[in-house]
Every structure is written in structure tokens, then in C-alpha cells.
Protein backbone atom coordinates (compact mmCIF):
# COMPACT_ATOMS: atom_id res chain seq x y z
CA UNK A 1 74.72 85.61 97.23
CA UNK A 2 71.83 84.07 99.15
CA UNK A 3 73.20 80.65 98.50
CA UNK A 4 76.97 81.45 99.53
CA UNK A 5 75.49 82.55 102.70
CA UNK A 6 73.68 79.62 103.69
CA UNK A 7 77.05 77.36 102.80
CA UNK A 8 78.93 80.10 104.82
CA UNK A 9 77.25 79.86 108.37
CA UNK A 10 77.34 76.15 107.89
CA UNK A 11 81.04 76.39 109.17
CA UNK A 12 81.87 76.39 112.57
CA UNK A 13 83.03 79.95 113.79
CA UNK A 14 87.18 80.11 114.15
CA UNK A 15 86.94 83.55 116.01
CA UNK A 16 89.43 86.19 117.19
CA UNK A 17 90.30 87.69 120.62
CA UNK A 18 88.78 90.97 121.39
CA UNK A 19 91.79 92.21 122.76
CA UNK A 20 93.67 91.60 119.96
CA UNK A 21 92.39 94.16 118.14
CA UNK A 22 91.62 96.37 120.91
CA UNK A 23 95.67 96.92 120.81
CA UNK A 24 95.41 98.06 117.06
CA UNK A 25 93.66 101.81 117.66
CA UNK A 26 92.63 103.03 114.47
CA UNK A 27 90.23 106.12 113.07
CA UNK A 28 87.41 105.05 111.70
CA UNK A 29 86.95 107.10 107.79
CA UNK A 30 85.32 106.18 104.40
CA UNK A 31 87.34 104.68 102.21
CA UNK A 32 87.44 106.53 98.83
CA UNK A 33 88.52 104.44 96.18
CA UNK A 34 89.62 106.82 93.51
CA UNK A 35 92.50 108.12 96.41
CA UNK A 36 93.43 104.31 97.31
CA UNK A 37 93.91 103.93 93.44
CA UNK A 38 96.39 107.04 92.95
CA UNK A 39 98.34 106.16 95.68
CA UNK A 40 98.93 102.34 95.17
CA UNK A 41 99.81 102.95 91.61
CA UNK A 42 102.43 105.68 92.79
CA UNK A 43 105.87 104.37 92.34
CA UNK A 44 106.84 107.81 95.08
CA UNK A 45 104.14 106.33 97.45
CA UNK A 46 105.01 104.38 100.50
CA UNK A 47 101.60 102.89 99.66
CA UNK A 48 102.63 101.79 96.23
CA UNK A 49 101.25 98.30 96.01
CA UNK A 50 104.24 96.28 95.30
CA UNK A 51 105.77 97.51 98.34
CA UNK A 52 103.09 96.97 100.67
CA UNK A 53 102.66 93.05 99.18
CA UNK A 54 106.62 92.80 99.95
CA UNK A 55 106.35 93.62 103.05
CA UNK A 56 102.80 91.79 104.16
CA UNK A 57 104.71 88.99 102.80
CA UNK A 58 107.87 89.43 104.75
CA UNK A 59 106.61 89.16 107.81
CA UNK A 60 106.67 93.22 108.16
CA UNK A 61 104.74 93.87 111.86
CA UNK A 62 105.47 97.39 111.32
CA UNK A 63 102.98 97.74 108.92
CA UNK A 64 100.43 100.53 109.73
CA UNK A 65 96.53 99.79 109.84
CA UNK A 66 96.37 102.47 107.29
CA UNK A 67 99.33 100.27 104.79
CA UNK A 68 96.52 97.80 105.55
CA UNK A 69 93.68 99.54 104.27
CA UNK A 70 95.48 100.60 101.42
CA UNK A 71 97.34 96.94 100.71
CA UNK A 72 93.41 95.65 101.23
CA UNK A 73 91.19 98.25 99.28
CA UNK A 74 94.16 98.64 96.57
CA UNK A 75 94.26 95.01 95.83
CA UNK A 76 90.69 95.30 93.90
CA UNK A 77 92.42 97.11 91.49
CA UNK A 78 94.83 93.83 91.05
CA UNK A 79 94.85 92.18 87.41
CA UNK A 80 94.07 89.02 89.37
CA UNK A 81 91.38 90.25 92.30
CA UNK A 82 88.38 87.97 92.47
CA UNK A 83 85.79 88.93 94.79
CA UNK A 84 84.15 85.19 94.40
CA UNK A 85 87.92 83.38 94.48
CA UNK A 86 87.96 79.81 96.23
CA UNK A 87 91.67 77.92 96.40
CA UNK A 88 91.29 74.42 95.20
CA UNK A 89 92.69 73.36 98.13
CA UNK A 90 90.48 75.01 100.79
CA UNK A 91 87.75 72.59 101.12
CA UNK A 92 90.93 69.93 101.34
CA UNK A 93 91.90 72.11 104.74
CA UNK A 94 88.11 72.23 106.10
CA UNK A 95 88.22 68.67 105.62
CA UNK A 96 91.32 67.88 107.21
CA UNK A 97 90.43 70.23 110.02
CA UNK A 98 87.21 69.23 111.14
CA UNK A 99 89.00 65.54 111.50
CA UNK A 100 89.76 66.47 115.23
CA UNK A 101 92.11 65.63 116.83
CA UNK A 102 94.74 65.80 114.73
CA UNK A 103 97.95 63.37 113.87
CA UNK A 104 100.97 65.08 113.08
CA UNK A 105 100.99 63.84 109.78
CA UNK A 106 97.51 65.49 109.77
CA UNK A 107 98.84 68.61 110.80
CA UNK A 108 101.37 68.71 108.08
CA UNK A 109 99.07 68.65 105.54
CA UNK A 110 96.68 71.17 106.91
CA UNK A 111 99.46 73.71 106.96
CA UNK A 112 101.05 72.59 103.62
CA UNK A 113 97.39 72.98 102.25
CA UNK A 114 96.69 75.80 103.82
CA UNK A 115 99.69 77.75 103.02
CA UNK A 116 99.07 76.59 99.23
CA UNK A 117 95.20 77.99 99.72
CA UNK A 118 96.85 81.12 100.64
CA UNK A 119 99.14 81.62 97.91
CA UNK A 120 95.99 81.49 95.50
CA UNK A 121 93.91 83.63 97.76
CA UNK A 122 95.46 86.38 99.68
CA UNK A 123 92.55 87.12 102.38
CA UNK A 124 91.17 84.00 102.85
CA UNK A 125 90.18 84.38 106.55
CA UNK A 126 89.24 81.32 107.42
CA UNK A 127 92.30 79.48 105.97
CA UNK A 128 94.60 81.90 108.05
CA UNK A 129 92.75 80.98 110.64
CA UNK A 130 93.07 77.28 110.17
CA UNK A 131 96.91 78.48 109.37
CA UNK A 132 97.32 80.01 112.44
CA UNK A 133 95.67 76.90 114.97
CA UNK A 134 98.30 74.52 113.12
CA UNK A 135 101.49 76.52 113.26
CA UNK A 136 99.83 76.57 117.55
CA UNK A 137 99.53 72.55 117.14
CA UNK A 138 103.19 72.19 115.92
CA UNK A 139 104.60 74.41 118.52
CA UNK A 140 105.61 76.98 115.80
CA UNK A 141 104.57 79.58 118.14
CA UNK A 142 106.44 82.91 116.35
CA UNK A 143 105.11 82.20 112.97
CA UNK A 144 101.65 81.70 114.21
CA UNK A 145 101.81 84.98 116.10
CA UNK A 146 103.12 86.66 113.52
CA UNK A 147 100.08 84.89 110.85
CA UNK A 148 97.85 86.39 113.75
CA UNK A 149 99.07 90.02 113.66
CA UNK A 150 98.35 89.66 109.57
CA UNK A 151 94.81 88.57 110.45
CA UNK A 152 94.36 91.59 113.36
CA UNK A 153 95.25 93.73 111.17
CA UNK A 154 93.02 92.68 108.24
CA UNK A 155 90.24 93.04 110.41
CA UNK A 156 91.35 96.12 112.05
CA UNK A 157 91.76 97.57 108.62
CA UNK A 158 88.05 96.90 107.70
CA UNK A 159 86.22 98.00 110.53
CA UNK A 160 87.83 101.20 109.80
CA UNK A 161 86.16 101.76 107.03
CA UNK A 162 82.84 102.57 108.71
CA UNK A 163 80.67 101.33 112.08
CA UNK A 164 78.43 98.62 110.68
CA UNK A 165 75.52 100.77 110.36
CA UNK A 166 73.46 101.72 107.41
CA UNK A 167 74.80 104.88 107.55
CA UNK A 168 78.45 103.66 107.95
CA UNK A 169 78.47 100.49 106.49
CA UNK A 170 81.83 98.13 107.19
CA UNK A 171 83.46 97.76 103.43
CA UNK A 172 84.17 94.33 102.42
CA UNK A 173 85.82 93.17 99.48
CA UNK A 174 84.51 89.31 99.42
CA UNK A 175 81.32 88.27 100.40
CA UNK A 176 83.18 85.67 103.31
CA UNK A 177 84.48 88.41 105.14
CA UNK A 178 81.04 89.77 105.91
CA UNK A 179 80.85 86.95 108.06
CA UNK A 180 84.21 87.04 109.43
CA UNK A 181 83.59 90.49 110.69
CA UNK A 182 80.35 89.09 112.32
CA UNK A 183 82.27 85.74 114.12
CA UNK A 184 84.55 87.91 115.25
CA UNK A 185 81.99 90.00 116.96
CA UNK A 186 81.00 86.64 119.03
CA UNK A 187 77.45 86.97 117.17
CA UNK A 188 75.87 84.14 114.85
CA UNK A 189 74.64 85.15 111.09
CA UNK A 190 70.87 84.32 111.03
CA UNK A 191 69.99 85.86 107.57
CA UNK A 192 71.33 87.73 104.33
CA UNK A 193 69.68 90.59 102.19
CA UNK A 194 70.81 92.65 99.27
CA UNK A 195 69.30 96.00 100.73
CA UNK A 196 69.59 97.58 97.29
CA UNK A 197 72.43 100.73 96.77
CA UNK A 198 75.26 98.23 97.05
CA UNK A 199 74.31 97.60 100.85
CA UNK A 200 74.24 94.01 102.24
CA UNK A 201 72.54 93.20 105.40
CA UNK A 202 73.84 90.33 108.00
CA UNK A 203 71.10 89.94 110.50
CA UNK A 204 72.38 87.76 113.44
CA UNK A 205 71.10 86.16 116.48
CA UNK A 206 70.53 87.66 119.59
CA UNK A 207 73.34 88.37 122.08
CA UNK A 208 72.88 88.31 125.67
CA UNK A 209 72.91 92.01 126.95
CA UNK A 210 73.15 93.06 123.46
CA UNK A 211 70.75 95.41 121.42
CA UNK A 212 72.32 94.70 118.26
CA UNK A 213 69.70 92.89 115.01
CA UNK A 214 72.78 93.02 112.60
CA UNK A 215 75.49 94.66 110.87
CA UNK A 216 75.72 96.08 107.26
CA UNK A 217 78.17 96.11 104.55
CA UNK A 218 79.04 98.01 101.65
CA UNK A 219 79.83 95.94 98.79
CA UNK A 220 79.55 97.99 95.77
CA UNK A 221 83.15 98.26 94.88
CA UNK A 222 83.29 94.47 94.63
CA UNK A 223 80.38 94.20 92.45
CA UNK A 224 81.19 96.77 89.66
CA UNK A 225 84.72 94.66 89.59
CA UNK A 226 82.32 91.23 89.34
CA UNK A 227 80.10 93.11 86.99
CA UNK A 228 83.29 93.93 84.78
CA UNK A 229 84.74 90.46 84.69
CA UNK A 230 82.35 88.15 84.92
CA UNK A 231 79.67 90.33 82.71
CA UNK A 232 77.80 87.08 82.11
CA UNK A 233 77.51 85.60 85.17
């Protein structure tokens, strides 16, 4: 973990806009696992997985922050679910993104690559991110905002799940969006540490006018799934 952070804050920050999810209200409650399971396995559900991945993948903006907690939480208990899962063709995107400024020809291939990244891996933040600027580049204004309202709500969905305190720890199911969570704060990860209990700690720099050391994370349901695939790693 201490290594995937270091190779983490080494990329530039792609942030949100406050406001963006200051429009997407939402209660803040714990998420309990063993409910999220019963209900995305219910065929009677409206959570029942394969509906929610139809309609994240049709576009749907209807889709409640709660859909998005479940769709999110419920997709660790997905045959394919990798907590440590890296597209093949996100480091081709990075690349091709940090080339600035771009050609069109350029820009076709970040979103072709991009798009293909996303296929692999569902919540890749920072490709939806580097989705989302492309789709702005080429004018494509309606899919990018409607890539951005996927994002919002991603986010929205897992600051839900608690404050970002040790107490109420944010619940993450990938190490990367840890530090998603924190860019989109506005504040710069300084430091990682495994605090024991399934509790990570982001410490970050300071903010002007801000009290705030760092933010924790709860990432014990993604390590008993790591610790059940990947028993010798």
C-alpha cells in the first residue's frame, strides 16, 4: 500500500467542483454490507445489481445517491471486483494526457483509450476524469456532463458512508479513491498509514484557514475480498 501511494500523489490532481456535489444532498449512514448484499442479489429489489449496472450504463441521471451506494458497495460482491485492478490501457491515457495541448487526433485516442480503460475498470476515477476533459475538448458537451453526473455521484455516494474521521471513516473500495476523495477536497496527500482495524490514514498538507491533518478510510471490506483472492499475495 505504501508504495501505491507514493506512485499515486505523483499524478497531478484532476479535481471536482464543490458545487457539484453540493447539489447531490445525501444522509450520511454506515454502510452495512451484509444488507447491501441481500438487496443486490434480490431479483424483487430495485437495487438488484443487474439493474442498477443497466441503468449506470444507460446514461440513467435519475439514479438515486442511495442506487449509488448500493451499485458501488454491491459491486465487491462481483465475480470480477478487484480492489487492486489497473486497465492496460490507463497508463496509455496518462500518457497521452499529460502531452498538452492536445491534437485532435490526440484527443481521439485519449477518449477511445479511455473509454476502453473504463470498460475493464468500472470506477476508475481518474480515467473518467480524463474521459470527461476530452468529451469538453471535442465539444461533446452532453456526454461529458452526463460522464460528470456519474462521477458526482460516485463521490457523493462515498462520502456518505461516514465523515472522514476515525470515528466515521469514508468507505472506499480501491485504494485510488482514497485519494480521489482527498483531491477533491482541494487538499494534497502528504503521507499514508495502515492504522491497524482496517483503518487507513491520508495525512495531507496544510490548507489555508483549514484545521484539518487528514482524513481516514475504512478499507476492511476490500481487504477480506484481496485476502480471499489473492491469498498469496
Amino acid at each position: 500500500m505504501k508504495r501505491l501511494f507514493y506512485s499515486i500523489i505523483a499524478i497531478v490532481a484532476l479535481t471536482l467542483t464543490l458545487p457539484a456535489l453540493a447539489q447531490s444532498k445525501f444522509q450520511v449512514h454506515k454502510v452495512d454490507f451484509d444488507h447491501v448484499k441481500q438487496v443486490i442479489e434480490n431479483p424483487k429489489s430495485i437495487y438488484y445489481f443487474p439493474k442498477l449496472i443497466k441503468s449506470y450504463q444507460s446514461n440513467d441521471t435519475s439514479m438515486s445517491i442511495e442506487a449509488y451506494r448500493n451499485l458501488y458497495y454491491g459491486y465487491t460482491f462481483q465475480e470480477d471486483y478487484n480492489p487492486f485492478r489497473e486497465s492496460v490501457y490507463s497508463n496509455v491515457v496518462e500518457q497521452l494526457y499529460y502531452k498538452q495541448p492536445h491534437s485532435r487526433a490526440e484527443c481521439d485516442s485519449i477518449e477511445k483509450y479511455a473509454e476502453l480503460s473504463l470498460d475493464d475498470n468500472l470506477f476508475d476515477m481518474n480515467q473518467m476524469k480524463f474521459f470527461i476533459y476530452v468529451l469538453k475538448e471535442k465539444k461533446k458537451y452532453t456526454r461529458a456532463a452526463i460522464r460528470q453526473f456519474r462521477l458526482d455521484r460516485l463521490i457523493a455516494a462515498i462520502m456518505s458512508s461516514g465523515k472522514g474521521t476515525k470515528e466515521e471513516p469514508w468507505v472506499v473500495i480501491t485504494p485510488e479513491h482514497e485519494y480521489n476523495i482527498v483531491n477533491f477536497l482541494g487538499y494534497v496527500a502528504t503521507d499514508h498509514q495502515d492504522v491497524g482495524d482496517g483503518l487507513e490514514y491520508v495525512a495531507v498538507a496544510p490548507k489555508e484557514g483549514k484545521t484539518t491533518q487528514g482524513f481516514y478510510f475504512d478499507v476492511s471490506r476490500m481487504m477480506t475480498v484481496a485476502a480471499q483472492k489473492f491469498p498469496d499475495k
